[in-house]
Protein backbone atom coordinates (compact mmCIF):
# COMPACT_ATOMS: atom_id res chain seq x y z
CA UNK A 1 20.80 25.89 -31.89
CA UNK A 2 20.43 29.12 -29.79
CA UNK A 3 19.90 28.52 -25.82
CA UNK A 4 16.02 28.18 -25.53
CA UNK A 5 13.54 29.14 -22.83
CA UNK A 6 10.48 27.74 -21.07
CA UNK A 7 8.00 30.63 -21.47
CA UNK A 8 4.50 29.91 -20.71
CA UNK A 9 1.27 30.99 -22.45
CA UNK A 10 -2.53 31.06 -21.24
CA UNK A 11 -5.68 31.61 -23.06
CA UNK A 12 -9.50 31.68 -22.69
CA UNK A 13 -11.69 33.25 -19.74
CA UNK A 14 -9.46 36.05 -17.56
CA UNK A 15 -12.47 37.44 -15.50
CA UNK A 16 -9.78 37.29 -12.46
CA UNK A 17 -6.93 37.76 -13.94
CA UNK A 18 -6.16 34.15 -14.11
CA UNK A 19 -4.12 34.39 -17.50
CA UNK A 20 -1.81 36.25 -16.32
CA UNK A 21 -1.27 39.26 -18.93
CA UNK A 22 -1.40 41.88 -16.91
CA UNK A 23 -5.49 42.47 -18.12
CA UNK A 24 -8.64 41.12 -16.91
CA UNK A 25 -9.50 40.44 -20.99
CA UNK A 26 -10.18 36.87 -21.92
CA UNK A 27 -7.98 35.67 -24.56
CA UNK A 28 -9.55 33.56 -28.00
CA UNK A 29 -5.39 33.10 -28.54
CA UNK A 30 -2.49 32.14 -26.39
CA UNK A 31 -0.98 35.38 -24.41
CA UNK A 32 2.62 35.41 -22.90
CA UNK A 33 2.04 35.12 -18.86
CA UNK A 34 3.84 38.32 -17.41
CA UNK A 35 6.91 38.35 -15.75
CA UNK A 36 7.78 34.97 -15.32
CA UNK A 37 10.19 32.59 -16.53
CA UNK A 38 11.74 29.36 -16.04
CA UNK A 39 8.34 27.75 -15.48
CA UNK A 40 8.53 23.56 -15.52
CA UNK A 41 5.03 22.48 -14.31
CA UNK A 42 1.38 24.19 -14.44
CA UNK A 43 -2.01 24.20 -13.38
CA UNK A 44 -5.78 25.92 -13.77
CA UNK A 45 -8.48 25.91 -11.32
CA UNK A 46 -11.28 27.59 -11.57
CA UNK A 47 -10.40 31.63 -12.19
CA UNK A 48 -6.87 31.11 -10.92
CA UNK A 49 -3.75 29.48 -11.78
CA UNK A 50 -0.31 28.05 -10.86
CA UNK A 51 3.28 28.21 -11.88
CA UNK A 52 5.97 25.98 -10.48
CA UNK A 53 9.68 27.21 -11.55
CA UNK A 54 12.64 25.45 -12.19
CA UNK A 55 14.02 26.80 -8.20
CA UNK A 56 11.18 24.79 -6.64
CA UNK A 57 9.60 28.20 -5.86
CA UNK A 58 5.66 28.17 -6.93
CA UNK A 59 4.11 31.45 -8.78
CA UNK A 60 0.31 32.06 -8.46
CA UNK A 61 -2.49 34.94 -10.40
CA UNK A 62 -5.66 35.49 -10.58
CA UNK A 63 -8.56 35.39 -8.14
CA UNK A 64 -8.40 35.04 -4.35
CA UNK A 65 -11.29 35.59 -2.94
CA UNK A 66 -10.39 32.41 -0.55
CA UNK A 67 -6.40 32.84 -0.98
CA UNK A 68 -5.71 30.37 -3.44
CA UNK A 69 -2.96 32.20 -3.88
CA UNK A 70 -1.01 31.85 -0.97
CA UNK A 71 0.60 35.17 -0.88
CA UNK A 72 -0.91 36.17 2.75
CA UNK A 73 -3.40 38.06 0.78
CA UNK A 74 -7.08 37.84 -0.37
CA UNK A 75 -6.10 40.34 -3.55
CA UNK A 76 -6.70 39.08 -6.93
CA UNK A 77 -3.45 39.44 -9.40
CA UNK A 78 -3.39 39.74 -12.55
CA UNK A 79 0.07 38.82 -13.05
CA UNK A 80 2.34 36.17 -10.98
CA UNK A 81 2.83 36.78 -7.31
CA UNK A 82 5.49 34.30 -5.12
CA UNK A 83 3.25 31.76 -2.90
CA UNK A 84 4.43 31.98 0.80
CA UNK A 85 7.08 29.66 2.48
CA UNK A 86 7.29 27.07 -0.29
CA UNK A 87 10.40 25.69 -1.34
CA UNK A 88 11.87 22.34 -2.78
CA UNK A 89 8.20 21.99 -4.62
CA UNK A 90 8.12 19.27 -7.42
CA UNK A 91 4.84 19.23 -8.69
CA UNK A 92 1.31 21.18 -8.03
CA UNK A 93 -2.37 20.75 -8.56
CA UNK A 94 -5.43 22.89 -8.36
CA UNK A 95 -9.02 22.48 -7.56
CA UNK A 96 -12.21 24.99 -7.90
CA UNK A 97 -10.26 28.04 -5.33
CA UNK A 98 -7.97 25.39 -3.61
CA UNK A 99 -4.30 24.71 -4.47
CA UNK A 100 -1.59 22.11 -3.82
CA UNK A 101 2.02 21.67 -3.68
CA UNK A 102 4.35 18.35 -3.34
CA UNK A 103 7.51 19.26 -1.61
CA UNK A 104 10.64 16.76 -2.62
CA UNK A 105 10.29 15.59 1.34
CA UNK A 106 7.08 13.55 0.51
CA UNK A 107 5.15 15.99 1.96
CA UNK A 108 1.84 17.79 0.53
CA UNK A 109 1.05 21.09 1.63
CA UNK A 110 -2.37 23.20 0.47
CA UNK A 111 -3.79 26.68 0.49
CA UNK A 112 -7.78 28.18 -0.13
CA UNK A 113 -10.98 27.37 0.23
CA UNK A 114 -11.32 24.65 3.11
CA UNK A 115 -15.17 24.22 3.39
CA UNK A 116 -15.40 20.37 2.69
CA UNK A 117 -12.13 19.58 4.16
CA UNK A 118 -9.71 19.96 1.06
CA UNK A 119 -7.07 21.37 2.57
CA UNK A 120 -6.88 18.05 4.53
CA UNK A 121 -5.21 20.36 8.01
CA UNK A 122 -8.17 18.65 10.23
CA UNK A 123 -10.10 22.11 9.89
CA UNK A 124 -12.55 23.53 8.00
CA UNK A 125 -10.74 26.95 7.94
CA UNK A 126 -10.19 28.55 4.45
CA UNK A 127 -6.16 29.33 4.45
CA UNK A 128 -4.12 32.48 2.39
CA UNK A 129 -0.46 30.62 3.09
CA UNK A 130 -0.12 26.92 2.51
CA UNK A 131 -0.64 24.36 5.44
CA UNK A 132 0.53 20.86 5.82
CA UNK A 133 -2.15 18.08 4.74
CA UNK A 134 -2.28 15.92 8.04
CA UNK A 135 -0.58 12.30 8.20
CA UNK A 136 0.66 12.13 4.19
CA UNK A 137 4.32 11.08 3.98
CA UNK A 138 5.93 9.48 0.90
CA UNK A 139 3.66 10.99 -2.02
CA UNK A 140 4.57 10.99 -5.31
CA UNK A 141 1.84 13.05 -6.97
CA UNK A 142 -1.15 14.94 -6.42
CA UNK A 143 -3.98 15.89 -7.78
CA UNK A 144 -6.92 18.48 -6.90
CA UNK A 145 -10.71 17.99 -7.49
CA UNK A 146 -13.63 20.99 -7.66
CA UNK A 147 -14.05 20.46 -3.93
CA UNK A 148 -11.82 17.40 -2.96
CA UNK A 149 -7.73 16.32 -3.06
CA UNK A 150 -5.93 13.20 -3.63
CA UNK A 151 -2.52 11.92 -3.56
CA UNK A 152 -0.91 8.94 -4.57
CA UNK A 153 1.91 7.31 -2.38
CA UNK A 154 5.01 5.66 -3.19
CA UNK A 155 3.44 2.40 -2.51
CA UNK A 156 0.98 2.35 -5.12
CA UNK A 157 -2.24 3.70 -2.86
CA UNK A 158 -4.43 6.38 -2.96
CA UNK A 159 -5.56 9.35 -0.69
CA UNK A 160 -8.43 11.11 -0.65
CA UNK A 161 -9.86 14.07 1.24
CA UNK A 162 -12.67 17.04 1.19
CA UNK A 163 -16.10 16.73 0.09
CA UNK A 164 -17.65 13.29 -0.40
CA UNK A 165 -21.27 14.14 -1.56
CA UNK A 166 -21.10 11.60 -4.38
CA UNK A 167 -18.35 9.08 -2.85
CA UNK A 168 -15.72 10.91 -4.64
CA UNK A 169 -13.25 10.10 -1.85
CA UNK A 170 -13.78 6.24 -2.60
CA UNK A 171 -13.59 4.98 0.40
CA UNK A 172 -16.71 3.56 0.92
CA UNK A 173 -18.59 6.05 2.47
CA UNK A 174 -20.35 9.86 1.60
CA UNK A 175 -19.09 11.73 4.69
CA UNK A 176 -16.47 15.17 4.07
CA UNK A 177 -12.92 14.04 5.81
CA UNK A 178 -10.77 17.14 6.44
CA UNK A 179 -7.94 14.39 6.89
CA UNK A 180 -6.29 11.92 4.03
CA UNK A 181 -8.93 8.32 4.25
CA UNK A 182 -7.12 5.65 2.19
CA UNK A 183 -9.05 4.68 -1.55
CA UNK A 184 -10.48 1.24 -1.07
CA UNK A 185 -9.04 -1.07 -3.31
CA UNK A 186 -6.10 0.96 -4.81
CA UNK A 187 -3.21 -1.12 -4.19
CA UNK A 188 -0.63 -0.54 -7.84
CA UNK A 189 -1.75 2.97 -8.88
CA UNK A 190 0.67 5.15 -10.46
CA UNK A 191 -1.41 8.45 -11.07
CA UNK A 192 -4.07 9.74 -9.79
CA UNK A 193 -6.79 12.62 -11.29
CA UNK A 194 -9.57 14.41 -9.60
CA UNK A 195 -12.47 15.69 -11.66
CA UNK A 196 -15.44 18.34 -10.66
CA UNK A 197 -16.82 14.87 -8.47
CA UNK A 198 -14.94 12.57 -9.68
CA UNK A 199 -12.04 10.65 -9.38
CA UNK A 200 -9.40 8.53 -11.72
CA UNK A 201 -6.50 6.44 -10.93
CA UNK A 202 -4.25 4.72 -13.34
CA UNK A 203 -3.12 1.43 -12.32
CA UNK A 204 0.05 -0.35 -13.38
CA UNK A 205 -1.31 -2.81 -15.41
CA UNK A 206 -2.58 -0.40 -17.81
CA UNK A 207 -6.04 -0.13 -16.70
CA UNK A 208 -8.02 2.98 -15.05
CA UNK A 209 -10.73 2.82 -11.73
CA UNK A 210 -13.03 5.71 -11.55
CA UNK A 211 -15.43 6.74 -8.42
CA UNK A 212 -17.35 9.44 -7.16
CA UNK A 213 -20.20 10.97 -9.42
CA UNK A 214 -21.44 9.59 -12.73
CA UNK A 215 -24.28 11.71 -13.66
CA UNK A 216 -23.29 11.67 -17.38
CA UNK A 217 -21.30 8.26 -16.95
CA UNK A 218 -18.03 10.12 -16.42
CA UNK A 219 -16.83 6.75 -14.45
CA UNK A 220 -16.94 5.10 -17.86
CA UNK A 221 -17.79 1.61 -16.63
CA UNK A 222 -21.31 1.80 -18.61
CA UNK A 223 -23.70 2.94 -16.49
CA UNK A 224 -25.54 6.83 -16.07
CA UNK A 225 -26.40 8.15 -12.51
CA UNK A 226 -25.26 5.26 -10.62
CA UNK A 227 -22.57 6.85 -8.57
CA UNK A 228 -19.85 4.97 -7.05
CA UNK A 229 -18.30 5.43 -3.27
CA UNK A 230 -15.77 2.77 -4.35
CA UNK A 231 -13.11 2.03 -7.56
CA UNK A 232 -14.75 1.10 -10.44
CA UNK A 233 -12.78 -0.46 -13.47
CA UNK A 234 -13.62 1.94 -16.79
CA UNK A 235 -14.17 0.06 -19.42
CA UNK A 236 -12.30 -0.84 -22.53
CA UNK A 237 -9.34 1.06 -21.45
CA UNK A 238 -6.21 -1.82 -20.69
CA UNK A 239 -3.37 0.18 -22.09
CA UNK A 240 -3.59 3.74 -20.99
CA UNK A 241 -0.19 5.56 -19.81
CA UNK A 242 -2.26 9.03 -18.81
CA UNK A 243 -5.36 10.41 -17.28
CA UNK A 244 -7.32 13.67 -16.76
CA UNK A 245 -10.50 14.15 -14.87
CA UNK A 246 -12.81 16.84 -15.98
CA UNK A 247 -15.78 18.72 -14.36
CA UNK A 248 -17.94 15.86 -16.11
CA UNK A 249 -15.84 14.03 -17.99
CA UNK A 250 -12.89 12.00 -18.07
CA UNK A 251 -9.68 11.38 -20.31
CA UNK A 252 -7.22 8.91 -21.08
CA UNK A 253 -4.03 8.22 -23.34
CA UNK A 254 -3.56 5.18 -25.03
CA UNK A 255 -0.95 4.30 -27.58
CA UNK A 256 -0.99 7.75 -29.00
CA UNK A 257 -4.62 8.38 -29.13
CA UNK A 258 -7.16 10.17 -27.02
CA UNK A 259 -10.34 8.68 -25.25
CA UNK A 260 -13.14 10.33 -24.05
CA UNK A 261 -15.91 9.60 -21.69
CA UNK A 262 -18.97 11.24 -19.61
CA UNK A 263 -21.04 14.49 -21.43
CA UNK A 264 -21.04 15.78 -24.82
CA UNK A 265 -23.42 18.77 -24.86
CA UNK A 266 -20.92 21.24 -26.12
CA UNK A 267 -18.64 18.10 -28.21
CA UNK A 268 -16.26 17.57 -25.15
CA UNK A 269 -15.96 13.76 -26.62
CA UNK A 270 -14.24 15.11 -29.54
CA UNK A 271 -15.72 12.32 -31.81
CA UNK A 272 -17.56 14.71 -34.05
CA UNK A 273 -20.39 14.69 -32.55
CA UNK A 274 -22.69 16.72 -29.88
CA UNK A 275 -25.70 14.60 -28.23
CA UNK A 276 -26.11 12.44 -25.28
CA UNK A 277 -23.51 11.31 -23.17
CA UNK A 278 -21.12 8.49 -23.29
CA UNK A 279 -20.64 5.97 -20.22
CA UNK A 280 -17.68 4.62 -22.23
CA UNK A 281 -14.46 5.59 -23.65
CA UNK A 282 -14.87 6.56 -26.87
CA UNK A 283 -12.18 7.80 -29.29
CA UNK A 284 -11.12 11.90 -29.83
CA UNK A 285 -11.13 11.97 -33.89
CA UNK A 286 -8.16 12.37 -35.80
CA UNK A 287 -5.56 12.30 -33.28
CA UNK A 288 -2.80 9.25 -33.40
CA UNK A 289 0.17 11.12 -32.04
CA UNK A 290 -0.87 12.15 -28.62
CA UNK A 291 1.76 12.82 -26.03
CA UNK A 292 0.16 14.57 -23.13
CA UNK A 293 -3.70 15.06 -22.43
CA UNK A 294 -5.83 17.85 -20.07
CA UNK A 295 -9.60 18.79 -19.19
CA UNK A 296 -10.90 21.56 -18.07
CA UNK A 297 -14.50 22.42 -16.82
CA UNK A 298 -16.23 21.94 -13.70
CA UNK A 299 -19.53 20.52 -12.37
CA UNK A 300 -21.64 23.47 -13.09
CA UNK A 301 -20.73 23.64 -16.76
CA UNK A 302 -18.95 22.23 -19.64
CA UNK A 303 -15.67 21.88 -20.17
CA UNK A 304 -12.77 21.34 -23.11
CA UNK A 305 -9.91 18.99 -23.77
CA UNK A 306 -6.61 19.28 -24.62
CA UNK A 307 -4.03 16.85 -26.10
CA UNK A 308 -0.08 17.68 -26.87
CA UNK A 309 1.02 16.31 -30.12
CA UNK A 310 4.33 14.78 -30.56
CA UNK A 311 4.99 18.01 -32.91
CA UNK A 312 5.14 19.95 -30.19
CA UNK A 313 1.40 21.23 -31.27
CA UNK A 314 -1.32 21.63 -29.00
CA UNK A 315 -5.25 20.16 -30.29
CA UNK A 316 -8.64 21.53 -28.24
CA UNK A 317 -12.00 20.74 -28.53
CA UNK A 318 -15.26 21.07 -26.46
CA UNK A 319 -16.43 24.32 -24.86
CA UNK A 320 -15.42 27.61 -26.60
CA UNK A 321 -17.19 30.58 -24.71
CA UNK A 322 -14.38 32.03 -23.36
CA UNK A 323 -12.19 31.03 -26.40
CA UNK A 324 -10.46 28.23 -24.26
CA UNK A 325 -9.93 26.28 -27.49
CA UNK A 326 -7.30 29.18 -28.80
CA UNK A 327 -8.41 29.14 -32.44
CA UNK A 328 -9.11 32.63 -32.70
CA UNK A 329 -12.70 32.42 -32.00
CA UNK A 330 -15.19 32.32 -29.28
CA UNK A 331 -19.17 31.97 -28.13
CA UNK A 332 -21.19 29.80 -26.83
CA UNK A 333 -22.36 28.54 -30.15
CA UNK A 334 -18.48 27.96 -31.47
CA UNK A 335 -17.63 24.55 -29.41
CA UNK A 336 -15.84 22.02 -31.26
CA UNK A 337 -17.37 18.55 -31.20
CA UNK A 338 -13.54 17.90 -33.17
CA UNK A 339 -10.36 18.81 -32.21
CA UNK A 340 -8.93 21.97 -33.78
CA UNK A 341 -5.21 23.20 -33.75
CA UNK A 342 -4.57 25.95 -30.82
CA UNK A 343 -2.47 29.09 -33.10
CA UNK A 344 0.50 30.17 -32.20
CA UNK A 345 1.71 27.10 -30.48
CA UNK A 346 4.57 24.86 -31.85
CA UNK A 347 7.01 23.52 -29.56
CA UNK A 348 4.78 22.72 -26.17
CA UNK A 349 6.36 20.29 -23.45
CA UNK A 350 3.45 20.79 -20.99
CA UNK A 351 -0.17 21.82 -20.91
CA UNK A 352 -2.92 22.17 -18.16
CA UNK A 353 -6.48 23.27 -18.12
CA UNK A 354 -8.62 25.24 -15.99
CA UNK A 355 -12.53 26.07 -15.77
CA UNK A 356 -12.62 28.39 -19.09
CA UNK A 357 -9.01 28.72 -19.51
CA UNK A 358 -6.00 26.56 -20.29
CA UNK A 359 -1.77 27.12 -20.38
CA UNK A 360 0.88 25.70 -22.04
CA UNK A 361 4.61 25.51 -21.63
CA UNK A 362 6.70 26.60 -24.59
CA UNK A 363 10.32 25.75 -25.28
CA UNK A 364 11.09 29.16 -27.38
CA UNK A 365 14.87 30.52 -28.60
């Protein structure tokens, strides 16, 4: 076997630039991402989105209207530009037009849109180069929410920061921090996922806590529109070894299969069907071989879901107007209430979701 490549591929809405071709045309297939290579982790927010290479070095495109790109500018790209100052980065995360980096010091530092506090630097000042979140030492991943950003610490707990309308902080209260406030409760987590106004953490034992808002029960523990300022245990779930939070609806892995919680208006359950919600896990048809799940969306809309096959195939369903599924078509009225086989994919390691787009890593020769 020939030496092989990480080359990474976007599809779906590219108002902004955010898949990175070069164009502003949105994308019903997967497109190479410009001028880049080497890429090992990923991320979508809402119109942009995030590259991390194999230097520790972090690659940003698309809009940047609050500089969520973190190139000094407020320029949107169409292709990959170099964030400022970052080096030694292991892993990233994205929210609506905010971004994150973990350095391999422990550290978290964050860029964009700071009205609620997400940047966590004790202001409220949107930044175009990345900050240091105040007081967070020892992290071990991150994860960003539409308007709000945890981390999870070496020791098993939880950090939350930025708005906290619907307690999606979970610390017992609905007030904005602009500083890390420590997730009541959270005391063996091992990841962590923030949704639209929402937020997950795996625990160790297997079993997943939810808090924040639950408008269309995307906290999974059976109830609708009771929201939830503190953990609360999702139901039915004791197994799980991954998470993703969506704009309104939540994910998790479980030996090899999918499960799906929260709204269903355009079939983002996946269970072939497209009415009502679901305020517990219920299980994405015809997939046994998961390896790697994602959601996309955000509060004001709905959103799609992604699972990585042990084939190195990538399946999509939910939300298609942008053509974020990567079938080959698009339209509001071509959702998927099923998952459906993204073209031109075969040998993914790693893929991420945005708003109306999502990306994938490709090993290629």
């Amino acid at each position: 076997m020939g030496l092989q490549t990480l080359t990474l591929f976007t599809w779906g809405n590219n108002t902004s630039g955010q898949l990175g071709d070069g164009t502003t045309e949105n994308r019903n297939v997967p497109v190479e991402v410009a001028d880049i290579s080497n890429v090992i982790d990923i991320a979508g927010g809402l119109w942009h989105s995030l590259a991390l290479l194999g230097d520790g070095t972090v690659r940003a495109w698309g809009a940047n209207n609050d500089g969520q790109l973190g190139d000094g500018t407020f320029e949107d790209r169409n292709v990959p530009v170099r964030v400022t100052g970052l080096t030694n980065v292991v892993a990233i995360s994205v929210g609506y037009d905010h971004s994150l980096a973990l350095l391999a010091d422990g550290t978290v530092w964050a860029w964009g849109e700071n009205e609620n506090g997400q940047l966590g630097d004790a202001t409220f000042e949107n930044r175009n180069v990345p900050v240091r979140v105040t007081g967070l030492e020892n992290v071990i991943a991150i994860s960003g929410g539409d308007y709000h950003s945890l981390a999870l610490l070496a020791d098993g707990t939880v950090r939350a920061w930025g708005w906290n309308e619907y307690g999606q902080l979970g610390n017992g209260t609905n007030d904005d921090s602009n500083v890390p406030v420590i997730v009541t409760g959270l005391t063996n987590a091992t990841a962590v996922g923030g949704g639209g106004s929402h937020s997950l953490s795996l625990l160790g034992d297997g079993t997943v806590r939810a808090w924040g808002w639950n408008n269309t029960g995307q906290l999974g523990n059976g109830t609708v529109f009771e929201d939830s300022n503190v953990p609360v245990q999702v139901l039915g779930i004791d197994n799980a070894t991954a998470i993703a939070a969506g704009g309104r609806n939540s994910l998790a892995l479980e030996n090899s299969t999918v499960w799906a919680w929260g709204e269903n208006s355009t079939g983002q359950l996946g269970n072939g069907t497209d009415i009502d919600e679901s305020p517990v896990p219920v299980q994405v048809s015809g997939i046994d071989n998961a390896t790697a799940i994602a959601f996309g969306g955000g509060m004001a809309e709905p959103g799609h879901g992604l699972a990585m096959l042990d084939d190195g195939t990538v399946r999509a369903w939910g939300w298609n107007n942008n053509g974020q599924l990567g079938n080959g078509t698009d339209g509001r009225d071509n959702f998927s209430n099923v998952p459906v086989q993204v073209l031109r994919l075969t040998d993914v390691i790693k893929i991420a979701a945005g708003f109306r787009h999502s990306l994938a890593i490709e090993l290629r020769p």
